[in-house]
C-alpha atoms as a PDB file:
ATOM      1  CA  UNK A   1      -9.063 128.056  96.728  1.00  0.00           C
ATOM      2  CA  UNK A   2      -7.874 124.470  97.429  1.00  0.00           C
ATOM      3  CA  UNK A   3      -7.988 123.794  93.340  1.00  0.00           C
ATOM      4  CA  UNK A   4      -9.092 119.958  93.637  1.00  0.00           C
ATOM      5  CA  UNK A   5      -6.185 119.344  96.201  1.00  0.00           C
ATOM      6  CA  UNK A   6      -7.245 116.630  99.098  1.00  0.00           C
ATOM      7  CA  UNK A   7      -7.907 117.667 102.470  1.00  0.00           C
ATOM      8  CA  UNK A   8      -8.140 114.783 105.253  1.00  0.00           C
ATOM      9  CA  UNK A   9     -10.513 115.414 107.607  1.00  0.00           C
ATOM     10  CA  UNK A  10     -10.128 112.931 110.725  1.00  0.00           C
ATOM     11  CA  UNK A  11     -13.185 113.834 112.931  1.00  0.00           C
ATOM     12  CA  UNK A  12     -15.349 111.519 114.867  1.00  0.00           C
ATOM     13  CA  UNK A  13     -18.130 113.492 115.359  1.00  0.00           C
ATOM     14  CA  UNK A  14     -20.605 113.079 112.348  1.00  0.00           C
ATOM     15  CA  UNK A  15     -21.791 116.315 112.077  1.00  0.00           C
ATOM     16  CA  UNK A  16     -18.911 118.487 112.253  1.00  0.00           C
ATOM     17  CA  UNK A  17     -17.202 116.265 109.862  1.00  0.00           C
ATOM     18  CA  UNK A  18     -19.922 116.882 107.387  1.00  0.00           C
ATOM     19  CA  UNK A  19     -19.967 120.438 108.119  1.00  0.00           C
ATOM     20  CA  UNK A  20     -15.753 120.589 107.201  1.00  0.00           C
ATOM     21  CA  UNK A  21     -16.438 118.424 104.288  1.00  0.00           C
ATOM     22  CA  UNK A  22     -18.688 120.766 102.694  1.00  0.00           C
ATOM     23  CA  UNK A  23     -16.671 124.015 103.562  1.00  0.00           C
ATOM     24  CA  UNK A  24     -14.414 122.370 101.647  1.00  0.00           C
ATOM     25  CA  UNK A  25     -16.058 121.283  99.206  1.00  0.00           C
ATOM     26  CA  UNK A  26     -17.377 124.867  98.837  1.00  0.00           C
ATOM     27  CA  UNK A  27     -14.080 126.074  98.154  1.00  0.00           C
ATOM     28  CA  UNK A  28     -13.348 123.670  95.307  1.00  0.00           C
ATOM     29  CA  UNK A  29     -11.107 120.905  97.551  1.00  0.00           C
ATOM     30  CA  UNK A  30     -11.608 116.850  97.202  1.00  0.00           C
ATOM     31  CA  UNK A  31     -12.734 115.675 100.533  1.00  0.00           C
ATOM     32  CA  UNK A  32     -10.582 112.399 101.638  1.00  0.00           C
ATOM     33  CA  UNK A  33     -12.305 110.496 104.648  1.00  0.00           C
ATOM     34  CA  UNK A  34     -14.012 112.034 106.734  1.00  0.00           C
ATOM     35  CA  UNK A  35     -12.600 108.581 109.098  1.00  0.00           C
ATOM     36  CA  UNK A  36     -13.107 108.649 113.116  1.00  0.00           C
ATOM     37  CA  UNK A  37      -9.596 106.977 113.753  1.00  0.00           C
ATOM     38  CA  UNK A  38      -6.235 107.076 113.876  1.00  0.00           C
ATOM     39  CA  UNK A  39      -5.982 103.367 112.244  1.00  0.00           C
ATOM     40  CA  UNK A  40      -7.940 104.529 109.486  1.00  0.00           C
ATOM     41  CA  UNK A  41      -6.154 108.238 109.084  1.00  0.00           C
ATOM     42  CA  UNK A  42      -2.835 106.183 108.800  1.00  0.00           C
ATOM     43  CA  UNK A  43      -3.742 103.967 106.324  1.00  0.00           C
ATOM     44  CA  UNK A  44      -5.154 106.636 103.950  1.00  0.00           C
ATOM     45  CA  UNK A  45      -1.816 108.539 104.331  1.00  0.00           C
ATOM     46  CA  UNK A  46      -0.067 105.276 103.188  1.00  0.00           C
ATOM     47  CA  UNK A  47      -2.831 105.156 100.114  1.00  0.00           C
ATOM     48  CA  UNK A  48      -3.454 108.440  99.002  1.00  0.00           C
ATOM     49  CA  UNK A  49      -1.914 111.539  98.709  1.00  0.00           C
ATOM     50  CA  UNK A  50      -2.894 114.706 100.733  1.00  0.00           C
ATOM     51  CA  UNK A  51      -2.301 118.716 100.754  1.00  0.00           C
ATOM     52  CA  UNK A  52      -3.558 119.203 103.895  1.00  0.00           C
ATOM     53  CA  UNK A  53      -5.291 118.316 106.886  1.00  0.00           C
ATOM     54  CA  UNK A  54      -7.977 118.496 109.410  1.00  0.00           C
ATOM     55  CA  UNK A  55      -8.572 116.400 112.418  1.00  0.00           C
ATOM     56  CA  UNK A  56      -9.556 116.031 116.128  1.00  0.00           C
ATOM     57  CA  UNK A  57      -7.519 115.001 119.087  1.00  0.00           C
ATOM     58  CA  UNK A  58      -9.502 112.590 120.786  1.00  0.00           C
ATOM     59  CA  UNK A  59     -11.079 109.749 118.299  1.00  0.00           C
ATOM     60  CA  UNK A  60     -12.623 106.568 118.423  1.00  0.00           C
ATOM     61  CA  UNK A  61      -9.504 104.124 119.240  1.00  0.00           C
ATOM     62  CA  UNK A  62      -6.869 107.154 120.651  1.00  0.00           C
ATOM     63  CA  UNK A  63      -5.345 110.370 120.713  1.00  0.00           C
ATOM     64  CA  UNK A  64      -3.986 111.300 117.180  1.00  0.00           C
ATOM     65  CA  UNK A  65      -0.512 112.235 117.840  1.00  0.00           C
ATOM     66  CA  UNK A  66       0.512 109.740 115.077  1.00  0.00           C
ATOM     67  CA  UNK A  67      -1.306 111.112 112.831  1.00  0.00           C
ATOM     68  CA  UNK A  68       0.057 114.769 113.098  1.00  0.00           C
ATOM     69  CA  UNK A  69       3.460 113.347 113.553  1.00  0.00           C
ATOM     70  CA  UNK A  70       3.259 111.242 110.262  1.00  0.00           C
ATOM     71  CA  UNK A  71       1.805 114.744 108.936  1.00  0.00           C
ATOM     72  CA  UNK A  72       4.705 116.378 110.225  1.00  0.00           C
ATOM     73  CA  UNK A  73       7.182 113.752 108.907  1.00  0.00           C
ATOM     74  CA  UNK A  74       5.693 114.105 105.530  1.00  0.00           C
ATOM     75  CA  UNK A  75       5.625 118.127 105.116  1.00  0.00           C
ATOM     76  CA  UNK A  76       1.735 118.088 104.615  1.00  0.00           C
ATOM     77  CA  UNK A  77       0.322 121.412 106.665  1.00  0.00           C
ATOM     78  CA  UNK A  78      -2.843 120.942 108.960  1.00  0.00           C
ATOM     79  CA  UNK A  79      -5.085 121.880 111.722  1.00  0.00           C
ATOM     80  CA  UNK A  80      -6.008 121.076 114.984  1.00  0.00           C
ATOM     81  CA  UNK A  81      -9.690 121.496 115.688  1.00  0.00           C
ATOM     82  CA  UNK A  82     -11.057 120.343 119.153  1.00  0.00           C
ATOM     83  CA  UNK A  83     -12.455 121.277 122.274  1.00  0.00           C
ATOM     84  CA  UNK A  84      -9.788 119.432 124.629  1.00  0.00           C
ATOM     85  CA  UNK A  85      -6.185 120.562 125.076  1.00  0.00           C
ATOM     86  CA  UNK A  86      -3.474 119.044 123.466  1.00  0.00           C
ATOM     87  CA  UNK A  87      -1.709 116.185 124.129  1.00  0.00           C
ATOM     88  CA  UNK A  88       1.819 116.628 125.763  1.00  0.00           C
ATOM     89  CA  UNK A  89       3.046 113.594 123.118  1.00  0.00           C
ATOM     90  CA  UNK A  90       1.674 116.012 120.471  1.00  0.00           C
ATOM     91  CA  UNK A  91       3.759 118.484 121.829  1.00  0.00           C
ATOM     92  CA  UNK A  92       6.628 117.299 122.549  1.00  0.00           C
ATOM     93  CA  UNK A  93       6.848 116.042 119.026  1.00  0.00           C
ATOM     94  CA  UNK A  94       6.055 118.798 117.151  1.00  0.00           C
ATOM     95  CA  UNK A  95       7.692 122.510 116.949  1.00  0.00           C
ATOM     96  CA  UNK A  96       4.085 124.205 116.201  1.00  0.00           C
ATOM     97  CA  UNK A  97       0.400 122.817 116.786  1.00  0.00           C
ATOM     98  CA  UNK A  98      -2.002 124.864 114.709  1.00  0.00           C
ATOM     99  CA  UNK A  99      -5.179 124.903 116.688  1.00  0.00           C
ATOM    100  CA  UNK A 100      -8.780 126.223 116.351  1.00  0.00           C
ATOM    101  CA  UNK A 101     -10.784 125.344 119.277  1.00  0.00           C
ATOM    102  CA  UNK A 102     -14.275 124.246 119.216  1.00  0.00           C
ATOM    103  CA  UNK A 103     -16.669 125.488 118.616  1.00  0.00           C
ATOM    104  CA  UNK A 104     -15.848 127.424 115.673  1.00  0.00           C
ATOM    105  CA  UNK A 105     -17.699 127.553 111.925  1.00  0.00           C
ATOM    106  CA  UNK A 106     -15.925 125.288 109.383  1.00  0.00           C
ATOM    107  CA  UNK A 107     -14.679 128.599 107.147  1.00  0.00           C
ATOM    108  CA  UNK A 108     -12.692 129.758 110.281  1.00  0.00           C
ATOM    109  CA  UNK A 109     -10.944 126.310 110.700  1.00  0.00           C
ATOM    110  CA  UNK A 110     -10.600 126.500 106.885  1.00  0.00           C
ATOM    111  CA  UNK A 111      -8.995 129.677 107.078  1.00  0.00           C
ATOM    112  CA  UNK A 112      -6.137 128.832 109.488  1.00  0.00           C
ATOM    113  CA  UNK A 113      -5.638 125.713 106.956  1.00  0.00           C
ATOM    114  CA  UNK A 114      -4.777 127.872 104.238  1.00  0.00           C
ATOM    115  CA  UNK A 115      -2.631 130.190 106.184  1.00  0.00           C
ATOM    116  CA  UNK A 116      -0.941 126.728 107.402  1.00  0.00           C
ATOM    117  CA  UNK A 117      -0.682 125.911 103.381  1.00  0.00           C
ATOM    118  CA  UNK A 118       0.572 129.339 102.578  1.00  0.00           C
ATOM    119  CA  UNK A 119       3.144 129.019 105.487  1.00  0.00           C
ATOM    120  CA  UNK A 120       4.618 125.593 103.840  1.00  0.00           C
ATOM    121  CA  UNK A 121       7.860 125.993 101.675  1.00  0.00           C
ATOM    122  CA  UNK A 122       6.848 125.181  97.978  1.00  0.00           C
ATOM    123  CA  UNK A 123       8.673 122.435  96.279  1.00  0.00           C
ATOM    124  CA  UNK A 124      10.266 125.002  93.620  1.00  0.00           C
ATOM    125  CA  UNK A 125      11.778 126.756  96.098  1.00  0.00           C
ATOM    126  CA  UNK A 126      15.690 126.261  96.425  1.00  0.00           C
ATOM    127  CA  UNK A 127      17.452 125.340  99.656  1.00  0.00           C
ATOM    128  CA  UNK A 128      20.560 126.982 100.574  1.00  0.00           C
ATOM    129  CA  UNK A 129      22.575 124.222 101.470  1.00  0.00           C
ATOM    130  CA  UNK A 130      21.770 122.625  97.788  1.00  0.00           C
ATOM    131  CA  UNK A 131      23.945 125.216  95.266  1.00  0.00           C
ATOM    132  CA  UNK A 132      26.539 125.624  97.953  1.00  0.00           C
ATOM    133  CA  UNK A 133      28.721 122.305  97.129  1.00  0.00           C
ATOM    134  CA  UNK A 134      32.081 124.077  97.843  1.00  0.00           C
ATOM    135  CA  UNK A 135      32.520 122.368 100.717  1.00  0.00           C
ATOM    136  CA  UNK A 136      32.049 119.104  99.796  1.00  0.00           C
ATOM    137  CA  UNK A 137      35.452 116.641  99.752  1.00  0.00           C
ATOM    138  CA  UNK A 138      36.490 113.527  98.038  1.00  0.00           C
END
């Protein structure tokens, strides 16, 4: 299902992140990380590239609103999986938090990721306001 695409997982809690990493796995995806902070989530999203996402709210060194803003930012779909609510930065940054609380089995969190993936415009798709250049002066 995820076709060799990489999936972030930003989780600092060993043994779920295993758990996500082979669900993943399972389904044919390349697992990127698993890292336990937002320092290290932020520097692979500067190094490698990413279809999608899942991560934790409360890690090792912060919240990870920067992380799912910098998601956000770059048009890559993901999932919130954690026992704690949201943060109100997350919030206010974002139009839509996808969440799964914990607990919940990895193919249920890996299930709202790929409705978050199928929800994403694809890149072939054409934008209204690109063909209409009528209105465009010089």
């Amino acid at each position: 299902m995820f076709a060799r695409k990489p999936i972030l997982i930003v989780e600092d809690e060993a043994f779920i992140a295993l758990n996500l990493a082979l669900a993943i796995e399972d389904l044919g995806g390349e697992v990127v990380g698993p890292v336990a902070s937002v320092a290290d989530a932020l520097e692979l999203l500067t190094s490698r590239e990413i279809m999608a996402a899942v991560f934790d709210v409360n890690l090792v060194d912060r919240d990870v609103t920067p992380v799912a803003i910098k998601l956000d930012v770059l048009g890559v779909p993901f999932v919130v999986h954690t026992a704690c609510d949201i943060p109100a930065a997350m919030c206010a940054a974002l139009r839509k938090v996808p969440l799964v609380r914990k607990p919940a089995p990895p193919t249920l969190v890996l299930q709202h990721l790929l409705a978050e993936i199928d929800q994403k415009p694809s890149d072939d798709r054409v934008l209204p306001f690109a063909t209409d250049f009528s209105i465009v002066r010089h």
